[in-house]
Each structure stands twice: as C-alpha cells, then as structure tokens.
Protein backbone atom coordinates (compact mmCIF):
# COMPACT_ATOMS: atom_id res chain seq x y z
CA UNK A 1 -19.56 1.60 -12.33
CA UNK A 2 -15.78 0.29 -12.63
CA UNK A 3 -13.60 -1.59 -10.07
CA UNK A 4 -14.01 -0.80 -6.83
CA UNK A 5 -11.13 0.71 -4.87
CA UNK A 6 -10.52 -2.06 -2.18
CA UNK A 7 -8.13 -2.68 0.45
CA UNK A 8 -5.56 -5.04 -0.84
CA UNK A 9 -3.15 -5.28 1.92
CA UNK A 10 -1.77 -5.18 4.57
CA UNK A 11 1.76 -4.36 6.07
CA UNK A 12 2.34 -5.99 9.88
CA UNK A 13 5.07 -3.83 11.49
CA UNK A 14 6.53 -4.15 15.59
CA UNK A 15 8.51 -1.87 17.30
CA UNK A 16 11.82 -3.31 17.50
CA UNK A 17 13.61 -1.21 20.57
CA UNK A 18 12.44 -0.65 24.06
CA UNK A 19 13.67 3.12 23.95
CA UNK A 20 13.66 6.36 22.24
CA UNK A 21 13.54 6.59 19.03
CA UNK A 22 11.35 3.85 19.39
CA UNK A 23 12.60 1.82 15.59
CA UNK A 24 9.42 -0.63 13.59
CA UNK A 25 10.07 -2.39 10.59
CA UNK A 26 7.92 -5.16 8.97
CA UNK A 27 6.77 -6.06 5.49
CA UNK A 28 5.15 -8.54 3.70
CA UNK A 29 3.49 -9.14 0.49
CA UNK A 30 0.38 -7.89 -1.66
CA UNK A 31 -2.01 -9.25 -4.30
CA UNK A 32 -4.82 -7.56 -5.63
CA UNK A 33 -6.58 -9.21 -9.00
CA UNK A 34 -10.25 -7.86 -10.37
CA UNK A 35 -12.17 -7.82 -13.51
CA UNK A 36 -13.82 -5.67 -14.89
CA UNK A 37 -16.88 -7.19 -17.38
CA UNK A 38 -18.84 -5.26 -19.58
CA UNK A 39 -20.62 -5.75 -22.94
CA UNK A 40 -17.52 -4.27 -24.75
CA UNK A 41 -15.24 -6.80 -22.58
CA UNK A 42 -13.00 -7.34 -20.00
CA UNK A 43 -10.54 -4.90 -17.95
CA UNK A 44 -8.49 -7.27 -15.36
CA UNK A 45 -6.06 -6.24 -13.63
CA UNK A 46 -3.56 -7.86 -11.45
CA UNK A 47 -0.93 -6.47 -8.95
CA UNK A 48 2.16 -8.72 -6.64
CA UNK A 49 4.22 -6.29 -4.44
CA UNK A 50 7.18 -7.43 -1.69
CA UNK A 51 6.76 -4.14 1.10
CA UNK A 52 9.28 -3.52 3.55
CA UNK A 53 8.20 -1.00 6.17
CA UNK A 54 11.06 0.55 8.38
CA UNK A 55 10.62 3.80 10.78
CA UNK A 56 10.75 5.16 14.11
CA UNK A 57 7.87 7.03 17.05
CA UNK A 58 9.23 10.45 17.67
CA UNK A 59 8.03 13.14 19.92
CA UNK A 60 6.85 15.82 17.89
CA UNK A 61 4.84 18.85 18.57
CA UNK A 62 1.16 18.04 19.22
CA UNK A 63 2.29 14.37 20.28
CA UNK A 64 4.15 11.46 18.79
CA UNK A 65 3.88 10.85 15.41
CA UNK A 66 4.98 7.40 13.40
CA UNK A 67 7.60 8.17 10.22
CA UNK A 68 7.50 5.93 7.91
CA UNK A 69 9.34 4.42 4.87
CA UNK A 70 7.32 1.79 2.52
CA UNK A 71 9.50 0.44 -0.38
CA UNK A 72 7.63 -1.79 -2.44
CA UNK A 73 8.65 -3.94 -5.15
CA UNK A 74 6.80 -5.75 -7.40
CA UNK A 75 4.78 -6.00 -10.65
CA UNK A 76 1.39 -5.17 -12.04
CA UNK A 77 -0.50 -6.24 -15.62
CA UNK A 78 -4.03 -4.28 -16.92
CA UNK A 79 -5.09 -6.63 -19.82
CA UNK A 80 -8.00 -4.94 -21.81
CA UNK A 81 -10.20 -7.18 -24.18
CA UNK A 82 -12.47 -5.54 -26.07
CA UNK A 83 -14.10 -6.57 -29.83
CA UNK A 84 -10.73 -7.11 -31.96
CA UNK A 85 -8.54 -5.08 -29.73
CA UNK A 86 -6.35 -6.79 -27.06
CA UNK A 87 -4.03 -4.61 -25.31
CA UNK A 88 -1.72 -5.51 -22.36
CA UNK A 89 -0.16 -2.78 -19.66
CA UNK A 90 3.06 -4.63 -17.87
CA UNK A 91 4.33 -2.16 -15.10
CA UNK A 92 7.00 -3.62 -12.87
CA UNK A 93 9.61 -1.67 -10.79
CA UNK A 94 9.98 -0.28 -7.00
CA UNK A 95 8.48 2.81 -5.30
CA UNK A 96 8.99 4.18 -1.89
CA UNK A 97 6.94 6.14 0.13
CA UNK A 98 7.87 8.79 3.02
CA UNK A 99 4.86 9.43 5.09
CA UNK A 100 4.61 10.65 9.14
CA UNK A 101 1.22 9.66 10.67
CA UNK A 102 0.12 10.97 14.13
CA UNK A 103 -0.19 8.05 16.42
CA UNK A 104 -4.09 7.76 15.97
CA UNK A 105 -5.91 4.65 14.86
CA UNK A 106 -7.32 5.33 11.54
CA UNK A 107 -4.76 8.52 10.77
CA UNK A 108 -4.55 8.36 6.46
CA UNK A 109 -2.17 9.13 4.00
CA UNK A 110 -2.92 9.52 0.21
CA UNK A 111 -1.83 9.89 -3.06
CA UNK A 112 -2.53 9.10 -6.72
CA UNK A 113 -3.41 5.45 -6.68
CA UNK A 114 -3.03 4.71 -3.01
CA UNK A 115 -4.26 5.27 -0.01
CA UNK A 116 -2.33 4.00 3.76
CA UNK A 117 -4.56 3.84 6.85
CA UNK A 118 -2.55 3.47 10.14
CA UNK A 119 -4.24 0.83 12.36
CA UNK A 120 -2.57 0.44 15.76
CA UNK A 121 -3.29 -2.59 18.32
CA UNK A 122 -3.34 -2.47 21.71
CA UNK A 123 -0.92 -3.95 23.59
C-alpha cells in the first residue's frame, strides 16, 4: 500500500459568450501534499500548480462536445528519507493539456499521472 491517488483539484470554468462557439475559460490553483510512512521512512510529496482553462462547446457528430486547453504552471518536490539516504526530486515547469470531452457529467480523460473528470452543473 502507497499513496493513494486522490483528487487534488479542482478547475471552476463559465461559459463566457451567449452564442456559438459557445467560449469557457477559468482556472485556479492546486495543492496536493501526502506522506508516505513506512519502517524504512518517509516518501512526501508535495505539488502547487496555477491552471488556466480556456475552450469552446462545439457541435460535433454524436452531440456537442467541450475542447479544452489546461496550462498549468507550477512546482512539485518528492523528498525520500530512508536510513542514511536523503534524496530530494524538485520538478517545476508548465504543461498543457488538449483534451475534447462529450458534454456528459462524469466524461474522463487520462494520462500518465493524471486523470480530468468533467463535472457539469445545472443551470
């Protein structure tokens, strides 16, 4: 058993026009920090991105569908204790992610690391 893989965010996004192509943006920021104890030590890490979230609802074949562009920004340390060893992992940089979700509650992108999960309110 290791860290759990946990929801650490969320990005708020409105749609910004009031006709086609119907434009969102949002953003915000997200933390994740864990630790992970055993009788060897510690793994802990910690993780502070800035998102921006900027897209548009198109018509597409089989209905709409939301595309998407997440740029995140930000920084993340894994810190490993263990006996006499003490390592430290800095990451820090920006990433952006292309994804097009059908307009479904619950519709799920993925990839190594991350996963997105569309959840729409009603108006």
């Amino acid at each position: 058993m290791g860290l759990e893989p946990v929801a650490v965010g969320s990005v708020p996004f409105n749609v910004t026009s009031d006709h086609e192509p119907y434009v969102v943006q949002g953003g915000g920021d997200i933390s994740y920090a864990d630790i992970l104890e055993k009788e060897w030590g510690t793994y802990e890490v910690t993780l502070d991105l800035q998102t921006t979230l900027s897209g548009e609802c198109v018509a597409a074949a089989g209905g709409e569908a939301l595309q998407l562009t997440l740029d995140m920004t930000g920084q993340q340390m894994v810190e490993i204790q263990a006996e006499s060893f003490h390592g430290e992992y800095p990451w820090s940089g920006e990433i952006s992610l292309d994804r097009s979700f059908p307009l479904t509650d619950g519709a799920t992108a993925q990839g190594e690391g991350w996963v997105l999960v569309l959840h729409l309110q009603a108006p």
